[in-house]
Protein backbone atom coordinates (compact mmCIF):
# COMPACT_ATOMS: atom_id res chain seq x y z
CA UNK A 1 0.00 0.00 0.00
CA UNK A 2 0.68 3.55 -0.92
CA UNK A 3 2.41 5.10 1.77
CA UNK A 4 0.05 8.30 2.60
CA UNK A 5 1.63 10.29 5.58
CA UNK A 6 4.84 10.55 7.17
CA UNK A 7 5.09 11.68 10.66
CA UNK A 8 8.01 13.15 11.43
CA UNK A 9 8.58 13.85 14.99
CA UNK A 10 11.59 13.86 17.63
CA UNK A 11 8.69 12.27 19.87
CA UNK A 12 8.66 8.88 18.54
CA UNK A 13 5.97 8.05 21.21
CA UNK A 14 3.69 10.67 19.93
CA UNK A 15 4.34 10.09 16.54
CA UNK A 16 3.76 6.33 16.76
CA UNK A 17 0.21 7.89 18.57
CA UNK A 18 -0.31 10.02 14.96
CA UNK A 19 0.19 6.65 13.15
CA UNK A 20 -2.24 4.64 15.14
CA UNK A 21 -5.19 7.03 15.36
CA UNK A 22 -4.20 7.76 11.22
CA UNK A 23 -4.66 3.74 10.97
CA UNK A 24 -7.48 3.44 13.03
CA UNK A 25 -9.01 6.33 10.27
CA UNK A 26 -8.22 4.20 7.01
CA UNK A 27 -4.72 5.87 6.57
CA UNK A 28 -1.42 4.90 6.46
CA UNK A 29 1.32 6.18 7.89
CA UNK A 30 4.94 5.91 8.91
CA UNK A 31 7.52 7.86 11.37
CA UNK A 32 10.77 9.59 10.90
CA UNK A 33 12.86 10.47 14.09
CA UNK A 34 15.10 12.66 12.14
CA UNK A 35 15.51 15.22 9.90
CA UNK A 36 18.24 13.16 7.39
CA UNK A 37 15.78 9.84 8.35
CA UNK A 38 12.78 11.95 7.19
CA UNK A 39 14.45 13.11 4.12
CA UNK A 40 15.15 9.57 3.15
CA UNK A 41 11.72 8.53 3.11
CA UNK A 42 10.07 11.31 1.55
CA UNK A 43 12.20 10.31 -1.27
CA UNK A 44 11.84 6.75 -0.74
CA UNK A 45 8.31 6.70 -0.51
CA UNK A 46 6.82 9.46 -2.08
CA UNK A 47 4.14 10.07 1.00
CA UNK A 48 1.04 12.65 -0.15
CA UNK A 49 1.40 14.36 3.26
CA UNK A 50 3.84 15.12 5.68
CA UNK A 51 3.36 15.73 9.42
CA UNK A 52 6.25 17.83 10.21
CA UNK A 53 7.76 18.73 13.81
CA UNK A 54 9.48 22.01 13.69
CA UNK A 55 11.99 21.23 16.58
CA UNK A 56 13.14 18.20 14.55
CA UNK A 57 16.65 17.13 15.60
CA UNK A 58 19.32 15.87 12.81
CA UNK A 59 18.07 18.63 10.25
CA UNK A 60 15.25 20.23 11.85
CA UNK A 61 12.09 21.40 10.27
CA UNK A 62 13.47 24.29 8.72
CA UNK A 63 16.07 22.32 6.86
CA UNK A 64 13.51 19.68 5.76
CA UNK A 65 11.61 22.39 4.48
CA UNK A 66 14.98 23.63 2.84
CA UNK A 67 15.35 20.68 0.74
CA UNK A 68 11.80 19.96 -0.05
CA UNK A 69 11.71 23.62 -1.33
CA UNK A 70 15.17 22.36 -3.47
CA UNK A 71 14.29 19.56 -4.76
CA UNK A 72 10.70 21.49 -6.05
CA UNK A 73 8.51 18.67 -3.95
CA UNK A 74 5.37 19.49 -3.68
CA UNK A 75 4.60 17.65 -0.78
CA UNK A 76 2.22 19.30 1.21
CA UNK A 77 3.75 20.17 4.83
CA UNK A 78 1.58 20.20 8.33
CA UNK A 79 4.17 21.40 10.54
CA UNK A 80 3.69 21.28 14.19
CA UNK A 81 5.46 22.97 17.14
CA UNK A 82 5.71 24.10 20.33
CA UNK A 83 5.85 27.81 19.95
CA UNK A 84 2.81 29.27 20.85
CA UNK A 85 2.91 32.76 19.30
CA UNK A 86 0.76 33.14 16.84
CA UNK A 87 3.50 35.65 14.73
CA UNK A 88 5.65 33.10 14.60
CA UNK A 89 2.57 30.52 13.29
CA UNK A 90 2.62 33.01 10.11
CA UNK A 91 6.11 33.20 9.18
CA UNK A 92 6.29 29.48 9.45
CA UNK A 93 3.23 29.27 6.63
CA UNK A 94 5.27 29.19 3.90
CA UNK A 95 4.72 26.06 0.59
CA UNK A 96 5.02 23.60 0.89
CA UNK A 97 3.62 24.06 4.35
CA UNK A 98 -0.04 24.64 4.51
CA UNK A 99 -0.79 24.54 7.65
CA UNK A 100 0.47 25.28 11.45
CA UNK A 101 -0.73 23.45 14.37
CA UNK A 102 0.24 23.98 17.87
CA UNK A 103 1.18 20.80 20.16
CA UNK A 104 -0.85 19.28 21.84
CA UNK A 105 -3.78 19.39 19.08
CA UNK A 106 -6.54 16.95 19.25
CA UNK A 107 -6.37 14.09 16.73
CA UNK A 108 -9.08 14.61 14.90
CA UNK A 109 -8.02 18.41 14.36
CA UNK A 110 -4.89 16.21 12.34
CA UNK A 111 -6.87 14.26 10.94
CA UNK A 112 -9.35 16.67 9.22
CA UNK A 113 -5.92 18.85 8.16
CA UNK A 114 -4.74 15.45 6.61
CA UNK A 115 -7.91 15.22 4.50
CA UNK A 116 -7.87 18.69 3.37
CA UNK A 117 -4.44 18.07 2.10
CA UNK A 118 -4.69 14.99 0.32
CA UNK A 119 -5.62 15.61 -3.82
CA UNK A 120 -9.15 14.44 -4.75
CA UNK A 121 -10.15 13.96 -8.40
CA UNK A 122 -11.37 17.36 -8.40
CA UNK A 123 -8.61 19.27 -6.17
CA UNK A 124 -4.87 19.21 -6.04
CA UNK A 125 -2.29 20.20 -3.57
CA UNK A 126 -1.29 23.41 -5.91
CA UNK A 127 -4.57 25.01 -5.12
CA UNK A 128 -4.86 25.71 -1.28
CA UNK A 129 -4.93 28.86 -0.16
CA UNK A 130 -3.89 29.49 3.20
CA UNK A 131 -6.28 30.98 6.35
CA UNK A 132 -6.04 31.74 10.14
CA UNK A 133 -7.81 29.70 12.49
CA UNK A 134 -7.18 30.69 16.06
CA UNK A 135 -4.63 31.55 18.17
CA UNK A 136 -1.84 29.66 17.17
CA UNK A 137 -3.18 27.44 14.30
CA UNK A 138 -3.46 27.81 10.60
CA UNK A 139 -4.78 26.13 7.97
CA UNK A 140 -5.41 25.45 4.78
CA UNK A 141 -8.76 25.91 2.45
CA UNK A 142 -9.40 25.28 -1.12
């Protein structure tokens, strides 16, 4: 099967939790502890969304982001963190990252951010448009 979402997380508790509930909903879904791990298996495995933590170690989120944005991927990014400020939520929104979410989220909040990200027949990554959502999370909308 089609690998759908990678979690990539220096949590690998939590992110294990992501996969689990994402299973549970029909999806599947693998970690990355690691920046240069995560890196490896977007290329590997060509997932349709990645679950990002900004705080990464071994390459962080920013340098993820870095090479995705070299290597013209157009993954589609949900980056989490810890930061809570909601200025620092907007300069993170930046493609391939569509949306922001602030740890600890509920599941089903990822899981609905998921689904809007995934193509459909009639909608592709390439056309979400980007839009605030509270405090410290943003998302995307089509």
């Amino acid at each position: 099967m089609k690998l759908e979402v990678l979690v990539a997380d220096q949590d690998v508790e939590l992110a294990q939790l992501y996969c689990r509930f994402l299973a549970d909903h029909e999806l599947t879904a693998a970690v990355a502890s690691g920046g240069l791990e995560c890196l490896g298996m977007v290329r590997q495995w060509n997932p349709r969304v990645l679950v990002l933590d900004h705080e990464l170690p071994w390459g962080d989120g920013e340098g993820v982001l870095a090479c995705l944005r070299e290597d013209s991927l157009s993954l589609p990014v949900i980056l989490t963190t810890w930061k809570t400020s909601a200025t620092f939520a907007r300069q993170l929104i930046v493609p391939p990252v569509v949306v922001c979410l602030r740890k600890f989220f509920p599941l089903p909040a990822l899981l609905d951010n998921i689904r809007t990200c995934l193509p459909t027949e009639n909608h592709s990554s390439d056309s979400l448009e980007l839009s605030y959502q509270g405090d410290a999370t943003w998302n995307a909308s089509r």
